[in-house]
N, C-alpha and C. Protein backbone atom coordinates (compact mmCIF):
# COMPACT_ATOMS: atom_id res chain seq x y z
N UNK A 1 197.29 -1.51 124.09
CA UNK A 1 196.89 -0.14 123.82
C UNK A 1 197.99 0.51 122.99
N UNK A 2 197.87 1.36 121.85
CA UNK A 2 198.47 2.28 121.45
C UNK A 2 199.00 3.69 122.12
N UNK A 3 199.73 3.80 122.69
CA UNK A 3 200.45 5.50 123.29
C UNK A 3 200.47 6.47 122.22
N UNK A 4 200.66 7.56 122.52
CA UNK A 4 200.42 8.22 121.48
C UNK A 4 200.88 9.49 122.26
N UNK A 5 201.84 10.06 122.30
CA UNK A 5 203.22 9.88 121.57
C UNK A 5 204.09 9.18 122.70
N UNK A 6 205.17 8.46 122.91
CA UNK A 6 206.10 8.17 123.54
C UNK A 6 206.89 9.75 123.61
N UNK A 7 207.11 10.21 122.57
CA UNK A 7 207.58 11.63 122.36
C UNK A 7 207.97 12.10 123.21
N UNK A 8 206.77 12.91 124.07
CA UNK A 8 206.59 13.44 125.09
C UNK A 8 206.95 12.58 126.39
N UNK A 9 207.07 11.65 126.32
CA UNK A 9 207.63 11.01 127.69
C UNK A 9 209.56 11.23 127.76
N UNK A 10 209.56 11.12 126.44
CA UNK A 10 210.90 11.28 125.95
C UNK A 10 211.49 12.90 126.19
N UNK A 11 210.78 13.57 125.92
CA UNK A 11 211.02 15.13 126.18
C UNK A 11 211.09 15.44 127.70
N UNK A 12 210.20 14.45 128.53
CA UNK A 12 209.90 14.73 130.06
C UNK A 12 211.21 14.47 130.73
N UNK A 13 211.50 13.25 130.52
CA UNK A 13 212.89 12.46 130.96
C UNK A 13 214.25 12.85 130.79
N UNK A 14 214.38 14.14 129.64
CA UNK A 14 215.88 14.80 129.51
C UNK A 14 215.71 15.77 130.42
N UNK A 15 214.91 16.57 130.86
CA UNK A 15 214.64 17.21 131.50
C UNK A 15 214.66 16.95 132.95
N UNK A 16 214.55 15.56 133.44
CA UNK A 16 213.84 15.02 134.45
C UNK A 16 214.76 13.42 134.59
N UNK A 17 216.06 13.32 134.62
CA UNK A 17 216.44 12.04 134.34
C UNK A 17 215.80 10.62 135.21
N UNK A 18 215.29 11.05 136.03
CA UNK A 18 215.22 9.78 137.36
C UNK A 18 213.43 10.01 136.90
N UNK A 19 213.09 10.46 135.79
CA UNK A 19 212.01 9.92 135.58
C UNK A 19 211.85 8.91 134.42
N UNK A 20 213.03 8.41 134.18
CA UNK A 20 212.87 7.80 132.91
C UNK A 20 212.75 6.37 132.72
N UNK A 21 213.11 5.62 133.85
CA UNK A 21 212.85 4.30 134.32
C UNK A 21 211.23 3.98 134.63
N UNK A 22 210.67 4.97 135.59
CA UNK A 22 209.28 4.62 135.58
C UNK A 22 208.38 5.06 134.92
N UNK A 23 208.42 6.08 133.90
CA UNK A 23 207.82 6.50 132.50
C UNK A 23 208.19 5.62 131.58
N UNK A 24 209.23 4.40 131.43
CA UNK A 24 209.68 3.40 130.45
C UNK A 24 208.60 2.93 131.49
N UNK A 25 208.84 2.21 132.09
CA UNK A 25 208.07 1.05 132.62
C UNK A 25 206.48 1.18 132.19
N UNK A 26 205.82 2.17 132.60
CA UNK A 26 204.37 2.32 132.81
C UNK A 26 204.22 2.55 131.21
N UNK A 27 204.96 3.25 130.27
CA UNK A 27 204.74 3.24 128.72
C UNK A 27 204.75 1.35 128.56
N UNK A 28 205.81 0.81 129.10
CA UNK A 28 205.77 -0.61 128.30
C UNK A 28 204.38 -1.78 128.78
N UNK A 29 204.24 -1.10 130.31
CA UNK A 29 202.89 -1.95 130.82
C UNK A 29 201.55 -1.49 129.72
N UNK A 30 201.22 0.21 129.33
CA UNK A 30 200.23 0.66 128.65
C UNK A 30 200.17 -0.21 127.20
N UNK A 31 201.11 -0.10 126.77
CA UNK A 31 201.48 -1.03 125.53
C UNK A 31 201.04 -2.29 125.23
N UNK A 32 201.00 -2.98 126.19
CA UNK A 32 200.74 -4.21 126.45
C UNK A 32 199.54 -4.65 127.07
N UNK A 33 199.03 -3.56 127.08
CA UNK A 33 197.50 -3.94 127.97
C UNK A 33 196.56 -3.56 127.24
N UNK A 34 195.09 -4.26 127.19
CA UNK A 34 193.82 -4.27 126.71
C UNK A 34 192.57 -3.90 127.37
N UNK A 35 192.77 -2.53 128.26
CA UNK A 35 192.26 -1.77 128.54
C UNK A 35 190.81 -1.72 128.42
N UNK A 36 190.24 -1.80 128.84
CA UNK A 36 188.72 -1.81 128.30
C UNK A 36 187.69 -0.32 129.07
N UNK A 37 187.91 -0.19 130.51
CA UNK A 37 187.25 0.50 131.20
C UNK A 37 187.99 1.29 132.17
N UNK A 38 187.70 2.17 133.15
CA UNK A 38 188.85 2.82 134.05
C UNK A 38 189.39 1.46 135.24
N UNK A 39 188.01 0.74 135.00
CA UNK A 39 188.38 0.04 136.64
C UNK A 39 189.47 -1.14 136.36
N UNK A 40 189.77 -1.09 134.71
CA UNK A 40 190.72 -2.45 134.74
C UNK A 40 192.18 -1.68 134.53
N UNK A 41 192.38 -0.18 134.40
CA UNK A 41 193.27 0.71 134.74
C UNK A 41 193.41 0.48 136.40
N UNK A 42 192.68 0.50 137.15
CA UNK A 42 192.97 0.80 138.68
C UNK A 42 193.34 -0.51 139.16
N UNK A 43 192.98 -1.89 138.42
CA UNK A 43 193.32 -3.20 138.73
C UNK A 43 194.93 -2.86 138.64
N UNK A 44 195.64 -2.05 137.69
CA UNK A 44 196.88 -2.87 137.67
C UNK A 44 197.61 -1.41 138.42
N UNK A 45 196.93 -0.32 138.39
CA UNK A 45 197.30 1.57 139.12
C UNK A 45 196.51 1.67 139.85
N UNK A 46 196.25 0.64 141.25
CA UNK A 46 195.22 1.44 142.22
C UNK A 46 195.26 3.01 142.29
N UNK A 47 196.13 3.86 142.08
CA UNK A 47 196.51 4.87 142.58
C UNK A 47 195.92 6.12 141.48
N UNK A 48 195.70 5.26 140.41
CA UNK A 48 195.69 6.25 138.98
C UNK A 48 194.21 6.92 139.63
N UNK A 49 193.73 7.83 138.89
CA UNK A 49 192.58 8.96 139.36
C UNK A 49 192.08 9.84 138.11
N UNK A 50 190.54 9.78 137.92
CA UNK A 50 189.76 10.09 137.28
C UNK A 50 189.17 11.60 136.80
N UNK A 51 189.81 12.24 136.07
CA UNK A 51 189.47 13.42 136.24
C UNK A 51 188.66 14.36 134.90
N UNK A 52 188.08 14.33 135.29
CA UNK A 52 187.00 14.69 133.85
C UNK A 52 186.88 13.31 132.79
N UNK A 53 187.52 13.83 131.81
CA UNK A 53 187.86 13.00 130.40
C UNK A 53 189.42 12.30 130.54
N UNK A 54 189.90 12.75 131.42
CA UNK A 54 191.39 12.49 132.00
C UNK A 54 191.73 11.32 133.10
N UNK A 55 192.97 10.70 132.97
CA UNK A 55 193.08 9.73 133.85
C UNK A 55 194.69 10.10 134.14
N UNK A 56 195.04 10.01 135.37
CA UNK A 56 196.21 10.61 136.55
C UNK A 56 196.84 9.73 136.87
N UNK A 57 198.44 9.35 136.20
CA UNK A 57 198.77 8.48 137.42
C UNK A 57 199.89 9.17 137.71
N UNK A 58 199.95 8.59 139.04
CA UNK A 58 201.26 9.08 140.09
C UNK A 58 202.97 8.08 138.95
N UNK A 59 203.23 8.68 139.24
CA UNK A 59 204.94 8.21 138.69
C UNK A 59 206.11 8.52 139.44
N UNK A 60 206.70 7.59 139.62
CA UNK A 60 208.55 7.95 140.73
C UNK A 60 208.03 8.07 142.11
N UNK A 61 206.96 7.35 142.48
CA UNK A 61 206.59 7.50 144.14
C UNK A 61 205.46 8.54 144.24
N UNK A 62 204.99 9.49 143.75
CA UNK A 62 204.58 10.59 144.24
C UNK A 62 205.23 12.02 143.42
N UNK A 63 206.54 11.73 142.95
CA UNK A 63 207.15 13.07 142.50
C UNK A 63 206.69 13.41 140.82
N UNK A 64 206.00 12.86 140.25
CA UNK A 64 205.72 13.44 138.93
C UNK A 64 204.32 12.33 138.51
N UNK A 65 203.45 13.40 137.99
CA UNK A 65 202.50 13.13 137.24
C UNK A 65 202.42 12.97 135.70
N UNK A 66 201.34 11.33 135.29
CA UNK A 66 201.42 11.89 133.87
C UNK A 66 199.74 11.68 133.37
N UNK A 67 199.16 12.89 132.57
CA UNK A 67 197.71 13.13 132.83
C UNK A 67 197.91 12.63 131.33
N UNK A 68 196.58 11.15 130.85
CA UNK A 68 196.72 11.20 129.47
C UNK A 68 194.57 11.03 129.00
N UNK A 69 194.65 10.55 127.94
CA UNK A 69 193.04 10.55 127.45
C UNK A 69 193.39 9.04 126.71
N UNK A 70 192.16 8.17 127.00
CA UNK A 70 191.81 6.89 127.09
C UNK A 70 191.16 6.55 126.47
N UNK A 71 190.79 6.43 124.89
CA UNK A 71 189.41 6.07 124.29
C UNK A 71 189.85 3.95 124.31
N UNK A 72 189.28 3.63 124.96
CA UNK A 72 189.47 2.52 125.19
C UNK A 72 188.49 1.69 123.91
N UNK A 73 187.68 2.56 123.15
CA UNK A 73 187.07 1.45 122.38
C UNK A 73 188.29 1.76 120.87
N UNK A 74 188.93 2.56 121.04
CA UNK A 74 189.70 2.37 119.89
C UNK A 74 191.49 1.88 120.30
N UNK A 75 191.15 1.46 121.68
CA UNK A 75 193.03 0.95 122.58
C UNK A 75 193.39 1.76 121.99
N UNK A 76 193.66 3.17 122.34
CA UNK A 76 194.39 4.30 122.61
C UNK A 76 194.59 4.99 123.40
N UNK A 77 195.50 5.43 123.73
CA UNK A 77 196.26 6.06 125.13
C UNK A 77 197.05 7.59 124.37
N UNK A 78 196.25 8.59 124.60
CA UNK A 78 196.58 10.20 124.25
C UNK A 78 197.14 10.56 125.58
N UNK A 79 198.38 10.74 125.52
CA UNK A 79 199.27 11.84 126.44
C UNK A 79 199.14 13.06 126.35
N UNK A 80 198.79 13.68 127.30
CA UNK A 80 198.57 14.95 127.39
C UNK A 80 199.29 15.86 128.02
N UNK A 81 199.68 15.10 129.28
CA UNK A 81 200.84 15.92 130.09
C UNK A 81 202.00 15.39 130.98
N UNK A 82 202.85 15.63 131.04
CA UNK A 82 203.99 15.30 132.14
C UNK A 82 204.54 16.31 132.71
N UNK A 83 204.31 16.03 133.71
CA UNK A 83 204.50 16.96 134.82
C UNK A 83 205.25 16.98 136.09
N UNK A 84 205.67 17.33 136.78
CA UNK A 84 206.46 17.54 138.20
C UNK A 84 205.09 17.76 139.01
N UNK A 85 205.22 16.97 140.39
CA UNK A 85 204.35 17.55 141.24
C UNK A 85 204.05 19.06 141.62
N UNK A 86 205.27 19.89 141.66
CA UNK A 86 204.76 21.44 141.27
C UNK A 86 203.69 21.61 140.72
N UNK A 87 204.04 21.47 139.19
CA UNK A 87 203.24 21.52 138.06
C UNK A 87 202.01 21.28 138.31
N UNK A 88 201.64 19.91 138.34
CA UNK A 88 200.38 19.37 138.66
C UNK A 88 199.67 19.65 139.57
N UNK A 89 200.04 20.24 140.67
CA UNK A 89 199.69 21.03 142.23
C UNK A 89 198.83 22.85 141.24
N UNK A 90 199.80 23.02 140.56
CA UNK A 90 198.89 24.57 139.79
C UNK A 90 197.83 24.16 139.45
N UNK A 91 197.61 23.23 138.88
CA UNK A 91 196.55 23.05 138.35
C UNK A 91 196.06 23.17 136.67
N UNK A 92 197.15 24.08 135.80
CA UNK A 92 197.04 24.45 134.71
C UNK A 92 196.64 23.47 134.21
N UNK A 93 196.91 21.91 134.10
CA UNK A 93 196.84 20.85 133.02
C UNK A 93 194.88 20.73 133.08
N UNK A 94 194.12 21.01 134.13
CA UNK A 94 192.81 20.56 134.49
C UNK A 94 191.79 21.12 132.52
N UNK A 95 192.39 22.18 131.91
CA UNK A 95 191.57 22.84 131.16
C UNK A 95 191.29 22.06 130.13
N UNK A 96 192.23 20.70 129.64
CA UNK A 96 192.24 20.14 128.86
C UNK A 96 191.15 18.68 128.92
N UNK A 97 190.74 18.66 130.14
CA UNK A 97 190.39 17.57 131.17
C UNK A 97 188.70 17.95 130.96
């Protein structure tokens, strides 16, 4: 799959240092994977979660979310948000979803 932007994972992680090991990791697994449908997302993120047009996964245990958009017939992966569980608890990111 293509990410789109790493950018923003990069912006999350100065901000957020102890998120930057498992936002590397899950960017280098997305990268490398051929994605086809949500359920072969949940094969390798039981945990990831479906939300509108949006797909959720948990990151660092539980302490930060990252909400992105999936067009799987073109292997692309749109980041949309990174977030702190705070954050993601408001709810603001849902409008984009």
């Amino acid at each position: 799959m293509h990410v789109i932007s790493e950018k923003k994972l990069r912006e999350f992680w100065e901000g957020y240092p102890e998120a930057e090991s498992p936002l590397r990791a899950w960017h280098r697994t997305a990268e490398h994977a051929t994605w086809k449908c949500f359920a072969d997302i949940r094969q390798v993120y039981p945990h990831a979660d479906q939300v509108g047009r949006c797909i959720v996964f948990n990151i660092g245990g539980n302490k930060f979310r990252l909400v992105v958009v999936v067009h799987f017939n073109r292997g692309k992966v749109y980041i949309r948000h990174v977030m702190t569980q705070e954050e993601y608890d408001r709810g603001d990111w849902k409008e984009d979803c």
